[in-house]
C-alpha atoms as a PDB file:
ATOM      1  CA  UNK A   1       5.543   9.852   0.314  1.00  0.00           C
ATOM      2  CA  UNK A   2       8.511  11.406   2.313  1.00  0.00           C
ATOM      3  CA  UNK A   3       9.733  12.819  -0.780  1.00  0.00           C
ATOM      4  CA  UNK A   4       6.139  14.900  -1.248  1.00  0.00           C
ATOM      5  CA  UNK A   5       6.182  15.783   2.469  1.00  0.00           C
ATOM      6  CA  UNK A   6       9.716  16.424   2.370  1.00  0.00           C
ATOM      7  CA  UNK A   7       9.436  21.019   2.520  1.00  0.00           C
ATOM      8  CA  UNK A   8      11.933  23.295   4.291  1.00  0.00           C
ATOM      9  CA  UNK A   9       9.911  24.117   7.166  1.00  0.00           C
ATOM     10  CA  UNK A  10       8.943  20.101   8.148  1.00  0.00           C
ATOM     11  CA  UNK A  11      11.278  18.562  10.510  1.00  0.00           C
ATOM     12  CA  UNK A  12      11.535  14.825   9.343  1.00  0.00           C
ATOM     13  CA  UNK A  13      13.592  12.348  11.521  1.00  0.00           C
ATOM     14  CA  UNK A  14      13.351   8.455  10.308  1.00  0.00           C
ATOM     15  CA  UNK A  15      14.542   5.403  11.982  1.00  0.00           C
ATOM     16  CA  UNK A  16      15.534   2.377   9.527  1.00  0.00           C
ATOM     17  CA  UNK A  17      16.921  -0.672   9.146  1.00  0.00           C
ATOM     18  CA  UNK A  18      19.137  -0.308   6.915  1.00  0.00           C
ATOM     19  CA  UNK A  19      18.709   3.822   5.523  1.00  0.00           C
ATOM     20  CA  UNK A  20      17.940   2.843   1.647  1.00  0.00           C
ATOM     21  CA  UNK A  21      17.351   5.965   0.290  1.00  0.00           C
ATOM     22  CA  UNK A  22      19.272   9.276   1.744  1.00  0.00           C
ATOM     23  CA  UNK A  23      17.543  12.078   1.108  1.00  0.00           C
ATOM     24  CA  UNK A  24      18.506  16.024   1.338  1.00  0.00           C
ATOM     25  CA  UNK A  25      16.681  17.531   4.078  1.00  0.00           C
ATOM     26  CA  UNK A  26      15.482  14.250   6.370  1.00  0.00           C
ATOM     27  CA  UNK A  27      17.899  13.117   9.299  1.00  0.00           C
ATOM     28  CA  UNK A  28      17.597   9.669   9.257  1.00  0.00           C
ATOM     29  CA  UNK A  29      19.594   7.028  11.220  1.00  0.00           C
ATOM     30  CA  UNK A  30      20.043   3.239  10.914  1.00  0.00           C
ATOM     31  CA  UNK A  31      18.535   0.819  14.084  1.00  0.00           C
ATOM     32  CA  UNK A  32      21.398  -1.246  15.654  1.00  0.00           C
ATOM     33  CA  UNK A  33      19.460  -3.584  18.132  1.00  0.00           C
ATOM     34  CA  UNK A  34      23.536  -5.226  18.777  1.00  0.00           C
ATOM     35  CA  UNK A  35      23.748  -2.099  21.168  1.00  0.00           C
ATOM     36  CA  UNK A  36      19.703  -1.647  22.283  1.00  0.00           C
ATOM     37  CA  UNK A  37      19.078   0.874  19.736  1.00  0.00           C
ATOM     38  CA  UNK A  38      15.745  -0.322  18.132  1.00  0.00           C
ATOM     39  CA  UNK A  39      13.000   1.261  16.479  1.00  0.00           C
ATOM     40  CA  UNK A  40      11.280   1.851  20.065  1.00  0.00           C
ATOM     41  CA  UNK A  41      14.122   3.319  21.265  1.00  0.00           C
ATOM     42  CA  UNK A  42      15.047   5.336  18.553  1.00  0.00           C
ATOM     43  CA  UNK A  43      11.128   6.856  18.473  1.00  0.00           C
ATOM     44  CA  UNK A  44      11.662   7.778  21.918  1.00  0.00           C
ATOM     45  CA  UNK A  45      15.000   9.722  21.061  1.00  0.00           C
ATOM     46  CA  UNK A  46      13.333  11.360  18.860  1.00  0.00           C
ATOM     47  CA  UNK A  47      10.113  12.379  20.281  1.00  0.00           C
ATOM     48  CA  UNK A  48      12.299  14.805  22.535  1.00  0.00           C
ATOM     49  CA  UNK A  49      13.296  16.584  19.537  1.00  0.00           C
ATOM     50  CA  UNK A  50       9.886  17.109  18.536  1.00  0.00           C
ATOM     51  CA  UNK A  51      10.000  16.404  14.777  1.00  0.00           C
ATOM     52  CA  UNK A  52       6.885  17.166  12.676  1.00  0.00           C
ATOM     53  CA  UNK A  53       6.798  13.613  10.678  1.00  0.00           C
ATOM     54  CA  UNK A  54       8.330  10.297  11.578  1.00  0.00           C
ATOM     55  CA  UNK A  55       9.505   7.349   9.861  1.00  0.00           C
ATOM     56  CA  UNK A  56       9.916   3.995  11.943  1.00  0.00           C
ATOM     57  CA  UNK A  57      11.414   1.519   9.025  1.00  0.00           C
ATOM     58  CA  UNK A  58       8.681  -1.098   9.894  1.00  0.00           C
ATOM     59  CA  UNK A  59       6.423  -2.731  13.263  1.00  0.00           C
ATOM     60  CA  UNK A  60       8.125  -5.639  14.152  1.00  0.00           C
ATOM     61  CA  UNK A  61       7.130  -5.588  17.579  1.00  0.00           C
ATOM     62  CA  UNK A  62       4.357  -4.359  19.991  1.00  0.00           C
ATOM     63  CA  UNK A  63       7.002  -2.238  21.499  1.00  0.00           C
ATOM     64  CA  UNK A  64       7.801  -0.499  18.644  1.00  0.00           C
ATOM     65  CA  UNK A  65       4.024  -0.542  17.311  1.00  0.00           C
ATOM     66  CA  UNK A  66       2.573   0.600  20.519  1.00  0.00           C
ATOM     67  CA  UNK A  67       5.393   4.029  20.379  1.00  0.00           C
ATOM     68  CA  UNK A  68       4.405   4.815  17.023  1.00  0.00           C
ATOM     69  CA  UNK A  69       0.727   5.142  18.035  1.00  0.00           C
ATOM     70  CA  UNK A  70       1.467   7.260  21.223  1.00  0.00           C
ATOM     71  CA  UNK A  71       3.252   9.521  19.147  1.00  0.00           C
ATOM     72  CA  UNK A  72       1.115   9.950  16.829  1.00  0.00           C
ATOM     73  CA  UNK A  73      -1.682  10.286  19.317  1.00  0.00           C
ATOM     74  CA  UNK A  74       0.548  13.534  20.684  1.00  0.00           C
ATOM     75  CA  UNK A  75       0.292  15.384  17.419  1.00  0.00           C
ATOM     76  CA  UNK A  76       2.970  13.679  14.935  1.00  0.00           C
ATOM     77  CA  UNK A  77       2.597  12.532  11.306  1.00  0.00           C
ATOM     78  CA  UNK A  78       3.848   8.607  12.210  1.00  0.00           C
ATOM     79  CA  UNK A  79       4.481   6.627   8.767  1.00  0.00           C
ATOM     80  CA  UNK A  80       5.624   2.767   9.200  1.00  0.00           C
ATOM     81  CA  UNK A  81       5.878  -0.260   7.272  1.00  0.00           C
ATOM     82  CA  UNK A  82       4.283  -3.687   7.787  1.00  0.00           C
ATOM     83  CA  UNK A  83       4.313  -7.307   5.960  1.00  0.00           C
ATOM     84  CA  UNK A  84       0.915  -8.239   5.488  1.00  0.00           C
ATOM     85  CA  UNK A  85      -1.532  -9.410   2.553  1.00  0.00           C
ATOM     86  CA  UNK A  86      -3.476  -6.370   2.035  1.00  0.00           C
ATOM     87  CA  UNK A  87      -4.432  -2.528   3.866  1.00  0.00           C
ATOM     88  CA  UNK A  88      -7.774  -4.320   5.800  1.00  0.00           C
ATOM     89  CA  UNK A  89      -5.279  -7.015   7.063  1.00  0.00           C
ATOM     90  CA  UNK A  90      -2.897  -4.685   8.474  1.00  0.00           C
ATOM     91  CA  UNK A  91      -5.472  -3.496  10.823  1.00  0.00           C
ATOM     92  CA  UNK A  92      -5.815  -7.325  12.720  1.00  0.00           C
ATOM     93  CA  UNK A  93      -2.272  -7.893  12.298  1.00  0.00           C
ATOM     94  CA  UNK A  94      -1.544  -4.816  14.749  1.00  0.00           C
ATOM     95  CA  UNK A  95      -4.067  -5.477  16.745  1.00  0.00           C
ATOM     96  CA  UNK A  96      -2.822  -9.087  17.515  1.00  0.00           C
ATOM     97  CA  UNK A  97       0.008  -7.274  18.505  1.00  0.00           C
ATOM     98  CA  UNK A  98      -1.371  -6.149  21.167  1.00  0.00           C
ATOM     99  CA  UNK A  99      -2.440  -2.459  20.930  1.00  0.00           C
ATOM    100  CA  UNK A 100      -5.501  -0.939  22.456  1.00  0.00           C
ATOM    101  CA  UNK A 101      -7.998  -1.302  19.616  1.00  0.00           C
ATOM    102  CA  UNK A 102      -9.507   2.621  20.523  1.00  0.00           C
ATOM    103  CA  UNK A 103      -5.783   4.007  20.688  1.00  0.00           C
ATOM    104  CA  UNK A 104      -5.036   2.785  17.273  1.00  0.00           C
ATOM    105  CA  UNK A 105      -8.215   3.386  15.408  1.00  0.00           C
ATOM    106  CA  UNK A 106      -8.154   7.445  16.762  1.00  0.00           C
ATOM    107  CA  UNK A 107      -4.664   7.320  15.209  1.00  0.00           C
ATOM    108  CA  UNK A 108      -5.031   5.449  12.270  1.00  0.00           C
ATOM    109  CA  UNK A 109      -5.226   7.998   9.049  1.00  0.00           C
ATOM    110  CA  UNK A 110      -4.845   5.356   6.388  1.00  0.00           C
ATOM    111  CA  UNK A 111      -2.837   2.568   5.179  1.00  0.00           C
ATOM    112  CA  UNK A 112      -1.634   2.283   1.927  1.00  0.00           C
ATOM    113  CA  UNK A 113      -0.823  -1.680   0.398  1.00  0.00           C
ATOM    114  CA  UNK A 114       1.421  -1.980  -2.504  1.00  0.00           C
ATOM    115  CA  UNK A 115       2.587  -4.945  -5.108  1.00  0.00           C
ATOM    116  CA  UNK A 116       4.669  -4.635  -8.000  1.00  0.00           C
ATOM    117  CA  UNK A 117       3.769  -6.578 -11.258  1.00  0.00           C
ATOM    118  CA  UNK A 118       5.310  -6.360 -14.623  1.00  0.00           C
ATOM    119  CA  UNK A 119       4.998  -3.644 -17.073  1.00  0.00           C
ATOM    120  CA  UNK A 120       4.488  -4.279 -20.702  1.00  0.00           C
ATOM    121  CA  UNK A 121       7.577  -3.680 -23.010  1.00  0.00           C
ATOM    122  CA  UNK A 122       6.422  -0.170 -24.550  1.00  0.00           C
ATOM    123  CA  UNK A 123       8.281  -0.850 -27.336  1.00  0.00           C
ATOM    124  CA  UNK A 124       6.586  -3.989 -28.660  1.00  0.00           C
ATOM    125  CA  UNK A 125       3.440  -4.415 -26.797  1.00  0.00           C
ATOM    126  CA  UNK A 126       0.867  -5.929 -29.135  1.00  0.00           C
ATOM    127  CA  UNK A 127      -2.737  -5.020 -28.930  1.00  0.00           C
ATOM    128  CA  UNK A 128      -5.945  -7.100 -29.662  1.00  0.00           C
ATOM    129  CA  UNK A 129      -9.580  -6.835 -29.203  1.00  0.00           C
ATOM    130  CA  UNK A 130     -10.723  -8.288 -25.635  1.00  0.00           C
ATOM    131  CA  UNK A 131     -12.526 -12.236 -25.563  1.00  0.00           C
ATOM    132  CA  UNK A 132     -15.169 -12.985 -24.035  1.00  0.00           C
ATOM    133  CA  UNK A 133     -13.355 -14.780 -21.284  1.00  0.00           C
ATOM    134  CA  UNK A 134     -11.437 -11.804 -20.731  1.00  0.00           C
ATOM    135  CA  UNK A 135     -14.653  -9.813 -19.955  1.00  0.00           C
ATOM    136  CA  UNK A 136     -15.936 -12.604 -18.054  1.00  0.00           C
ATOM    137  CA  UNK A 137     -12.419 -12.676 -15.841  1.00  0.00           C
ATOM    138  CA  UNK A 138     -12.538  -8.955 -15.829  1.00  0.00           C
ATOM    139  CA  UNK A 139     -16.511  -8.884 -14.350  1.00  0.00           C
ATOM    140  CA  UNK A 140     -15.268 -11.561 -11.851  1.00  0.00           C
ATOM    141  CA  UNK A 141     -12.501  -9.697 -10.443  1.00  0.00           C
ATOM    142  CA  UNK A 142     -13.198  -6.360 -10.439  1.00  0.00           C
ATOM    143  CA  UNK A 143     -17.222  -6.927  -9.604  1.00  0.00           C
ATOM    144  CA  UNK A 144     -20.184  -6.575 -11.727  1.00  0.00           C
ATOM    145  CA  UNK A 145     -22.050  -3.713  -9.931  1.00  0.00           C
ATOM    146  CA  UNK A 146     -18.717  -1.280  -9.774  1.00  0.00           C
ATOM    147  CA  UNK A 147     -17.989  -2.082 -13.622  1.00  0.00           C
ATOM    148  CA  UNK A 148     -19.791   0.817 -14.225  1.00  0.00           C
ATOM    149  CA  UNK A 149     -17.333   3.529 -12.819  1.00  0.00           C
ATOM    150  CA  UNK A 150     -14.815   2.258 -15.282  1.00  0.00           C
ATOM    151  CA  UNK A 151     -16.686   3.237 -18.419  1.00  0.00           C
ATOM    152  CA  UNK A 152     -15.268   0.856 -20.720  1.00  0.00           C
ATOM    153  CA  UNK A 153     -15.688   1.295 -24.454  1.00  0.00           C
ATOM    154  CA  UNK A 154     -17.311  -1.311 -27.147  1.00  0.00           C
ATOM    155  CA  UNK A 155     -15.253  -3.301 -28.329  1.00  0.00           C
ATOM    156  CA  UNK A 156     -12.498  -3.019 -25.160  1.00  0.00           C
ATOM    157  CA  UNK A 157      -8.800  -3.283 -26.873  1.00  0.00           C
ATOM    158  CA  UNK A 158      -6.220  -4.577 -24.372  1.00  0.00           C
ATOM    159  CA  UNK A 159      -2.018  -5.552 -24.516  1.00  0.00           C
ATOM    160  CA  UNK A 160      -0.796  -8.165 -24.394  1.00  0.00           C
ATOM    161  CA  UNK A 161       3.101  -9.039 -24.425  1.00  0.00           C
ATOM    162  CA  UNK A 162       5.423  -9.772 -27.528  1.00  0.00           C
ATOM    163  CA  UNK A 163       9.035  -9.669 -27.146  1.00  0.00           C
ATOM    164  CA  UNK A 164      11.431  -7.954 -28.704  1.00  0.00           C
ATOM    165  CA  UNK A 165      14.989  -7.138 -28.198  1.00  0.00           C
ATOM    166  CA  UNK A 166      14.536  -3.851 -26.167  1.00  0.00           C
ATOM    167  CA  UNK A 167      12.862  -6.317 -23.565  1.00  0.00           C
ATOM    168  CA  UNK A 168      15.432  -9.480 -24.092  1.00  0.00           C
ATOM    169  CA  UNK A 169      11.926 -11.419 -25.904  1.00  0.00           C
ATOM    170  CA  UNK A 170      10.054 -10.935 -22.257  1.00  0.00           C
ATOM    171  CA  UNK A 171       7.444  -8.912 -23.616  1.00  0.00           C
ATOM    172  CA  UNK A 172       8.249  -7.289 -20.121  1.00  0.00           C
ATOM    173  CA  UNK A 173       9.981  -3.891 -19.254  1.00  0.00           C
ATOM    174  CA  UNK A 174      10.457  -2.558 -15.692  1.00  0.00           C
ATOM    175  CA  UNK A 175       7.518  -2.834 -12.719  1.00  0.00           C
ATOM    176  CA  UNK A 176       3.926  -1.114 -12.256  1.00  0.00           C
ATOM    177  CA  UNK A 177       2.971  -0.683  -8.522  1.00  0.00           C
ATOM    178  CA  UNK A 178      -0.883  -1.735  -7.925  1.00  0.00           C
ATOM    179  CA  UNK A 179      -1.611  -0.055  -4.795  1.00  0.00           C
ATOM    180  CA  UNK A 180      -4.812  -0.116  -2.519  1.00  0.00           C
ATOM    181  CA  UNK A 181      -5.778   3.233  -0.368  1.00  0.00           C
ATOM    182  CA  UNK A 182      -8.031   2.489   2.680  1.00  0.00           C
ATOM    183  CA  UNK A 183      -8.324   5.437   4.446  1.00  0.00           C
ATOM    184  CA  UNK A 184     -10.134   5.658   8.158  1.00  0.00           C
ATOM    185  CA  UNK A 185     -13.766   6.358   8.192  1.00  0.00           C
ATOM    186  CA  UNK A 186     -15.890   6.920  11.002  1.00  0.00           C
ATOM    187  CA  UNK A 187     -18.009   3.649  10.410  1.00  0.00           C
ATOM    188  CA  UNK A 188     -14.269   1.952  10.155  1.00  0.00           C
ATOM    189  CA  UNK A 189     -13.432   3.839  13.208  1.00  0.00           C
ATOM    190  CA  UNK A 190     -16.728   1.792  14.653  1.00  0.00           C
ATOM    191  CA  UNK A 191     -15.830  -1.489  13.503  1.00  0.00           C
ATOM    192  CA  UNK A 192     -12.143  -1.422  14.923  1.00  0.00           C
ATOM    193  CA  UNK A 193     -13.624  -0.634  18.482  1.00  0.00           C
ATOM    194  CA  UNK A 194     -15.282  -4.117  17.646  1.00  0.00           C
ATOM    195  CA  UNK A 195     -12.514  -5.700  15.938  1.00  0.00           C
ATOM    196  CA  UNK A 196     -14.439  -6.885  13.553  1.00  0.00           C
ATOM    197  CA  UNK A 197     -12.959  -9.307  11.099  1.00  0.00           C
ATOM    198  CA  UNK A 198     -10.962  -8.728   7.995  1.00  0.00           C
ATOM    199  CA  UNK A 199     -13.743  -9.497   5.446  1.00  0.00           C
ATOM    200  CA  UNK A 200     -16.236  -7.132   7.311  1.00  0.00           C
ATOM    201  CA  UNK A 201     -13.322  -4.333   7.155  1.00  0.00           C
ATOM    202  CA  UNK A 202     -12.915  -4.625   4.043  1.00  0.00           C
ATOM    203  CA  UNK A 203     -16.460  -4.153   2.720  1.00  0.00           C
ATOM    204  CA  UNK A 204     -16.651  -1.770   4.883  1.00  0.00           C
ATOM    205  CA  UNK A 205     -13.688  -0.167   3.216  1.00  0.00           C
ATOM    206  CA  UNK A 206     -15.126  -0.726  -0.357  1.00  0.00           C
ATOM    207  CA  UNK A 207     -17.972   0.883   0.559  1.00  0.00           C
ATOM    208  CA  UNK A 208     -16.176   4.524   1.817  1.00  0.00           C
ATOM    209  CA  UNK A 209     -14.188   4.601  -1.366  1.00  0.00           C
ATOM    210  CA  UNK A 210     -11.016   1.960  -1.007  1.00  0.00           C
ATOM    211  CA  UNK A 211     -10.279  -0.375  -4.555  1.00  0.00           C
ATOM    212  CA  UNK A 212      -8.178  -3.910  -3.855  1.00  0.00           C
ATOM    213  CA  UNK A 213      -5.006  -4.356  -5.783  1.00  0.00           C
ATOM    214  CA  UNK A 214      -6.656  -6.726  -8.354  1.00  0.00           C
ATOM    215  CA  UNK A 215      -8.805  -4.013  -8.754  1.00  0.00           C
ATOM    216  CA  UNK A 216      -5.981  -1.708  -9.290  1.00  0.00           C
ATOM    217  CA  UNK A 217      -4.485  -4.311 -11.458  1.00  0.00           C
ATOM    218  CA  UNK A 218      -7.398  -4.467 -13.936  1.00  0.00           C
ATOM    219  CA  UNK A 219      -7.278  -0.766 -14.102  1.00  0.00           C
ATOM    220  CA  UNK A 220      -3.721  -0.718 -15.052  1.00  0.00           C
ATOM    221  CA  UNK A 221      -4.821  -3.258 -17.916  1.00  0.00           C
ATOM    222  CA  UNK A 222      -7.426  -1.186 -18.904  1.00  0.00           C
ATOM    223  CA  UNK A 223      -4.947   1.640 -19.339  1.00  0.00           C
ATOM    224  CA  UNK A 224      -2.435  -0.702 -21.147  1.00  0.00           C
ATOM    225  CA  UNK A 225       0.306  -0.769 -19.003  1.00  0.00           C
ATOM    226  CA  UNK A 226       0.051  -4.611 -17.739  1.00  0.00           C
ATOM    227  CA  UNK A 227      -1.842  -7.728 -19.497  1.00  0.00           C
ATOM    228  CA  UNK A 228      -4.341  -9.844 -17.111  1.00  0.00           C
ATOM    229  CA  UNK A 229      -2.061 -12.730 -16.944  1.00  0.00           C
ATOM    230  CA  UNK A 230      -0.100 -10.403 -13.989  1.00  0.00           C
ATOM    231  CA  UNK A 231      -4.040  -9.478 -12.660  1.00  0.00           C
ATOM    232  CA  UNK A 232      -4.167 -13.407 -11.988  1.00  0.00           C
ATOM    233  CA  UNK A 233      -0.402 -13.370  -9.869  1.00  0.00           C
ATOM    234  CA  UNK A 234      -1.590 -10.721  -7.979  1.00  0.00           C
ATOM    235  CA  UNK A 235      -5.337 -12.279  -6.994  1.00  0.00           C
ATOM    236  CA  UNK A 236      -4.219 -15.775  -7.085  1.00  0.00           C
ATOM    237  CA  UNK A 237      -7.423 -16.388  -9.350  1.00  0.00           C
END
């Protein structure tokens, strides 16, 4: 994401913990919270800069969490990281934090939840008309009345995985990310004031647009570049 908002005029300062990737063009520095300098403090540094885009490595804290949303509420692009399950469940988990639930929903844009699963070996990925079960598991997880929008053909071919020596007989190659994209809405925007729970957030997400990574995941399988034995990893079904 940095890399697409990374342009000459945008002034992009992160804070990380440790800097992973250095990038031309982005001043980043690494936390040390040995000698007080934490990802609080380290916001506050920078807001008297006045960068255009922040990076805070990840919300451990309120402290930290409760920075990130002032500054974005004074006109910054704030990006972070968090450890949760899925993008609805990020929502509750900063909110047990301990930030105002109005503050955070007004500066909420989106929040975008990723999971890597295995990509099929190009090189000897076999392909075979779908089962019934496999429709059945694919119905189940993605949901009956959205099968629609993926406009599959009769009979469906998926992959599934071989082995060969490219892959060292995995039938595996490399990762796919499944990602899941819930951006803020104002009927989100609503049920935040509430704080509503998780399951109601994300229906409410589903219905303004947002897909779940199994979702994603079945997609990918659709387009051949997974099999649905990784769909099942990611939705523990």
């Amino acid at each position: 994401i940095l890399g697409y908002l990374n342009t000459p005029e945008k002034k992009i300062w992160t804070a990380e913990d440790p800097v992973e990737i250095t990038q031309p063009g982005l001043q980043q520095v690494q936390v040390s919270p040995k000698i007080g300098f934490t990802f609080a403090n380290a916001l506050r540094a920078f807001l008297r800069a006045d960068p255009d885009i922040i990076l805070i490595g990840e919300m451990r804290d309120k402290e930290t969490a409760h920075a990130g949303i002032e500054a974005s509420l004074t006109g910054h692009l704030v990006l972070s990281t968090l450890h949760t399950n899925s993008a609805p469940e990020t929502i509750t988990r900063l909110l047990d934090l301990g930030l105002d639930p109005v503050n955070f929903s007004d500066a909420c844009v989106g929040i975008l939840a990723q999971r890597l699963i295995r990509t099929l070996c190009s090189n000897c990925k076999e392909k075979y008309i779908a089962t019934d079960t496999d429709m059945a598991f694919i119905k189940r997880q993605y949901g009956e009345q959205l099968m629609a929008e993926l406009n599959l053909p009769e009979p469906l071919e998926l992959y599934k995985a071989k082995g060969c020596e490219e892959c060292g007989d995995t039938g595996y190659r490399g990762r796919t990310g499944v990602h899941e994209l819930l951006g803020m809405t104002p009927a989100l925007r609503s049920m935040v004031y509430k704080e509503a729970s998780v399951a109601e957030m994300k229906q409410q997400a589903m219905q303004d647009g947002m897909r779940t990574l199994v979702q994603d995941a079945i997609f990918k399988v659709i387009k051949g570049d997974t099999d649905l034995a990784q769909v099942q990893i990611v939705g523990g079904d």
